[in-house]
Protein backbone atom coordinates (compact mmCIF):
# COMPACT_ATOMS: atom_id res chain seq x y z
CA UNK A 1 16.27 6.01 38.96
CA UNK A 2 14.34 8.33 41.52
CA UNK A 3 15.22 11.97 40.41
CA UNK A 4 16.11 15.03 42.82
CA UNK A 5 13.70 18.18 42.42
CA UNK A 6 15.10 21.52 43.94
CA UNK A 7 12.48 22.02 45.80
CA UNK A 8 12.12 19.18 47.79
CA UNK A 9 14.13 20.24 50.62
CA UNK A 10 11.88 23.03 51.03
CA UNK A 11 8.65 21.01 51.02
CA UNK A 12 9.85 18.53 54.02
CA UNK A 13 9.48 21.90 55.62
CA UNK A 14 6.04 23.46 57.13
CA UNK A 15 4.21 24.64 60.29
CA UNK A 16 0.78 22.54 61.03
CA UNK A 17 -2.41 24.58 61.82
CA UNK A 18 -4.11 22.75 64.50
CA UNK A 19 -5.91 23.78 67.90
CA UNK A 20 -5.02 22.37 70.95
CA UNK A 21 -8.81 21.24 71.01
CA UNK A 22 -8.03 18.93 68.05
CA UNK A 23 -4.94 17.77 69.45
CA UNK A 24 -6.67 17.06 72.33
CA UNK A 25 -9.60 15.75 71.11
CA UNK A 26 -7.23 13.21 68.69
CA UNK A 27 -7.68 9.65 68.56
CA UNK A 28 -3.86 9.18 68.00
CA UNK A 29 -1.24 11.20 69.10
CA UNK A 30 -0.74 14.08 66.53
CA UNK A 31 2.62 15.56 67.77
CA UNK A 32 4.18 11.69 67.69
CA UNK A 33 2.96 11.40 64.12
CA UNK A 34 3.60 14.46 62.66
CA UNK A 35 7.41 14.04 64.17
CA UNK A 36 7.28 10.29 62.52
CA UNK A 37 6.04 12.09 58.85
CA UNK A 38 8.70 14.57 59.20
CA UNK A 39 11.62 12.25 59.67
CA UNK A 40 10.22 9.87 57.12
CA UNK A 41 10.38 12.93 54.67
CA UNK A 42 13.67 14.02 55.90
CA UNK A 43 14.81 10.11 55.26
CA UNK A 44 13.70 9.96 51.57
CA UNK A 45 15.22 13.26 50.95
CA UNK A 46 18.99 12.75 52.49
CA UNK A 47 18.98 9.10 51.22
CA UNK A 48 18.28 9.81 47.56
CA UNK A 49 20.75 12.46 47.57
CA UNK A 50 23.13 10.41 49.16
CA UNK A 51 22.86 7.81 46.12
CA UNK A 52 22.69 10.04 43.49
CA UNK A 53 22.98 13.98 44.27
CA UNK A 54 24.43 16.50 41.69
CA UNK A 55 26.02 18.69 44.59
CA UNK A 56 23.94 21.58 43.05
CA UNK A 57 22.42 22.42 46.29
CA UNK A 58 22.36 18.33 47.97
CA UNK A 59 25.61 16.38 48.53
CA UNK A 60 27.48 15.26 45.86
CA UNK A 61 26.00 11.38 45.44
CA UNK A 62 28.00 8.29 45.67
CA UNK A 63 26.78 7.35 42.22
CA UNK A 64 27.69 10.93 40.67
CA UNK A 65 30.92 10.79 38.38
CA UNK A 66 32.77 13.74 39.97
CA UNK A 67 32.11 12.05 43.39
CA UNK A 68 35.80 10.15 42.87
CA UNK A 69 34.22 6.52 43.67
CA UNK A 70 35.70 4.25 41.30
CA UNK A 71 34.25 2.35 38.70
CA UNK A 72 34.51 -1.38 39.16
CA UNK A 73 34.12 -3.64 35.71
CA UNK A 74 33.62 -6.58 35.17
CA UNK A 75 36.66 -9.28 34.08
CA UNK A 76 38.25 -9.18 30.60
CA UNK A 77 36.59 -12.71 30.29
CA UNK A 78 33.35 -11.99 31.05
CA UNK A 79 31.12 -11.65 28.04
CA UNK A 80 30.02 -7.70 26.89
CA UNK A 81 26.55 -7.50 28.97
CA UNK A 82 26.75 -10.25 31.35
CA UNK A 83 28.72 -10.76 34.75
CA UNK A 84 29.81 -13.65 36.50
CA UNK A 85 30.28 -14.93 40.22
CA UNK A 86 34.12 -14.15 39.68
CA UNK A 87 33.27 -10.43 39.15
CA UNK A 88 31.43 -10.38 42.36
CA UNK A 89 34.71 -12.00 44.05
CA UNK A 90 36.64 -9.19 42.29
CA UNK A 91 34.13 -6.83 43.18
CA UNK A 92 34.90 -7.36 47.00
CA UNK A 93 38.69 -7.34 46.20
CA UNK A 94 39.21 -4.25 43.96
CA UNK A 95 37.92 -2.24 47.61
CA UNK A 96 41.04 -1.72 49.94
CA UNK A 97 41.24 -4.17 52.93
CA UNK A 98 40.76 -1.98 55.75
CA UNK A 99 37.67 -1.11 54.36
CA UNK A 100 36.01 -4.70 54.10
CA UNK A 101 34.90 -4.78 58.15
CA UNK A 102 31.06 -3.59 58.21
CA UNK A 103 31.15 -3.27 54.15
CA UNK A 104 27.99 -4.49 52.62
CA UNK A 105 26.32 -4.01 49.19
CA UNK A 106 23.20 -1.47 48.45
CA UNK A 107 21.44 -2.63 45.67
CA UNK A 108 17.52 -2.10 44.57
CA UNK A 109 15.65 -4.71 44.46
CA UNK A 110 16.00 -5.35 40.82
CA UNK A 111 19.28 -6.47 40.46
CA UNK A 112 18.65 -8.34 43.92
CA UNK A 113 16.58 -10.46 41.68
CA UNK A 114 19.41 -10.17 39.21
CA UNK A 115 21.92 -11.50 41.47
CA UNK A 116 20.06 -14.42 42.94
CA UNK A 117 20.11 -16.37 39.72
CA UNK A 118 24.50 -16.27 40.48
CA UNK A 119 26.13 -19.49 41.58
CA UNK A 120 29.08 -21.02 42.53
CA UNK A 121 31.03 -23.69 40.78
CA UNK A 122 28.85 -26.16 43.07
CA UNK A 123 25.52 -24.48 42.18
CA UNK A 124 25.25 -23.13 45.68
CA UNK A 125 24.05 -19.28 45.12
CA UNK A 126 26.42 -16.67 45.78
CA UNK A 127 23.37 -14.55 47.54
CA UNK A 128 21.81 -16.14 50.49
CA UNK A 129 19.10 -15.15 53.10
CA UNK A 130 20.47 -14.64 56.46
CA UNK A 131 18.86 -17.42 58.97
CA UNK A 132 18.89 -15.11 61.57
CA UNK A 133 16.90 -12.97 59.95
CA UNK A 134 14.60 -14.27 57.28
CA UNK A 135 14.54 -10.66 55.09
CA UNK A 136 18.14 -10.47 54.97
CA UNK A 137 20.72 -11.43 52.36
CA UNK A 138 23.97 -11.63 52.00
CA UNK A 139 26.19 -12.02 49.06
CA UNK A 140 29.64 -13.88 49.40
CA UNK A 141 29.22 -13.22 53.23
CA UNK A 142 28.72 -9.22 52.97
CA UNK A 143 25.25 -7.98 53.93
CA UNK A 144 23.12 -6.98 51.26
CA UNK A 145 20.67 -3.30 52.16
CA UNK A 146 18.17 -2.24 49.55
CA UNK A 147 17.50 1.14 48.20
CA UNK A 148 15.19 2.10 45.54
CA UNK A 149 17.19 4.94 44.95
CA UNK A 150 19.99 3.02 43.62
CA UNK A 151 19.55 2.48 39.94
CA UNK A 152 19.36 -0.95 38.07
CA UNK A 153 22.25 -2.68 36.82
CA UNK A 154 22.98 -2.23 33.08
CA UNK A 155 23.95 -5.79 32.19
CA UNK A 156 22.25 -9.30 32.09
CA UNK A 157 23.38 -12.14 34.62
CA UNK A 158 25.42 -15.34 33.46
């Protein structure tokens, strides 16, 4: 799990020395990638706090236990360490309806890997690429975003 450091709000901030020679001079254009590094910085920064921010100066993160996101476990059958394609279903079910239009999972790509091993009662697997779009995935339907600031799953696939 990617961990927040205080001061890394402060270091997306700074004020670039160059001379309008060098600017002008540049084989690239310095202002449009400077502005690209910025927001890339600014990205990293928002999105990890987003997953997993103590609220101590950053939002409170999704993944925080005071943020009031409930906990979703697995099924009294399921075995201790394991989960099952029924969880998933549950999963999707234990979130109120009017929230399941646009819903999708965020997952690293760890458990990704995890969850591609999952299949249904046919053997068809619950995750599947999109064939619109070759580097998506979807699981049960819902689309599937990666995040390595989400941390891995502590339990084993059955």
């Amino acid at each position: 799990m990617a961990r927040w450091k205080s001061d890394s709000a402060q270091s997306q901030r700074g004020a670039p020395k160059a001379t309008r020679s060098f600017d002008d001079d540049a084989a690239i254009n310095i202002e449009d990638w400077l502005t690209r590094k910025a927001q890339d910085g600014i990205r990293k920064v928002t999105s990890q706090a987003t997953a997993t921010g103590s609220g101590i100066g950053m939002p409170l993160g999704l993944l925080h236990p005071g943020a009031g996101v409930p906990i979703c476990d697995v099924g009294a059958n399921t075995a201790a360490g394991t989960i099952a394609r029924q969880d998933l279903v549950m999963l999707i079910f234990s979130v109120p309806v009017q929230y399941h239009n646009g819903a999708s999972f965020v997952m690293n790509q760890r458990t990704l890997g995890m969850l591609l091993s999952i299949s249904d009662a046919n053997g068809r697997p619950v995750i599947v690429q999109d064939l619109t779009a070759p580097t998506k995935w979807t699981v049960l339907g819902f689309p599937v975003y990666l995040s390595e600031y989400w941390p891995d799953v502590a339990c084993e696939i059955s």
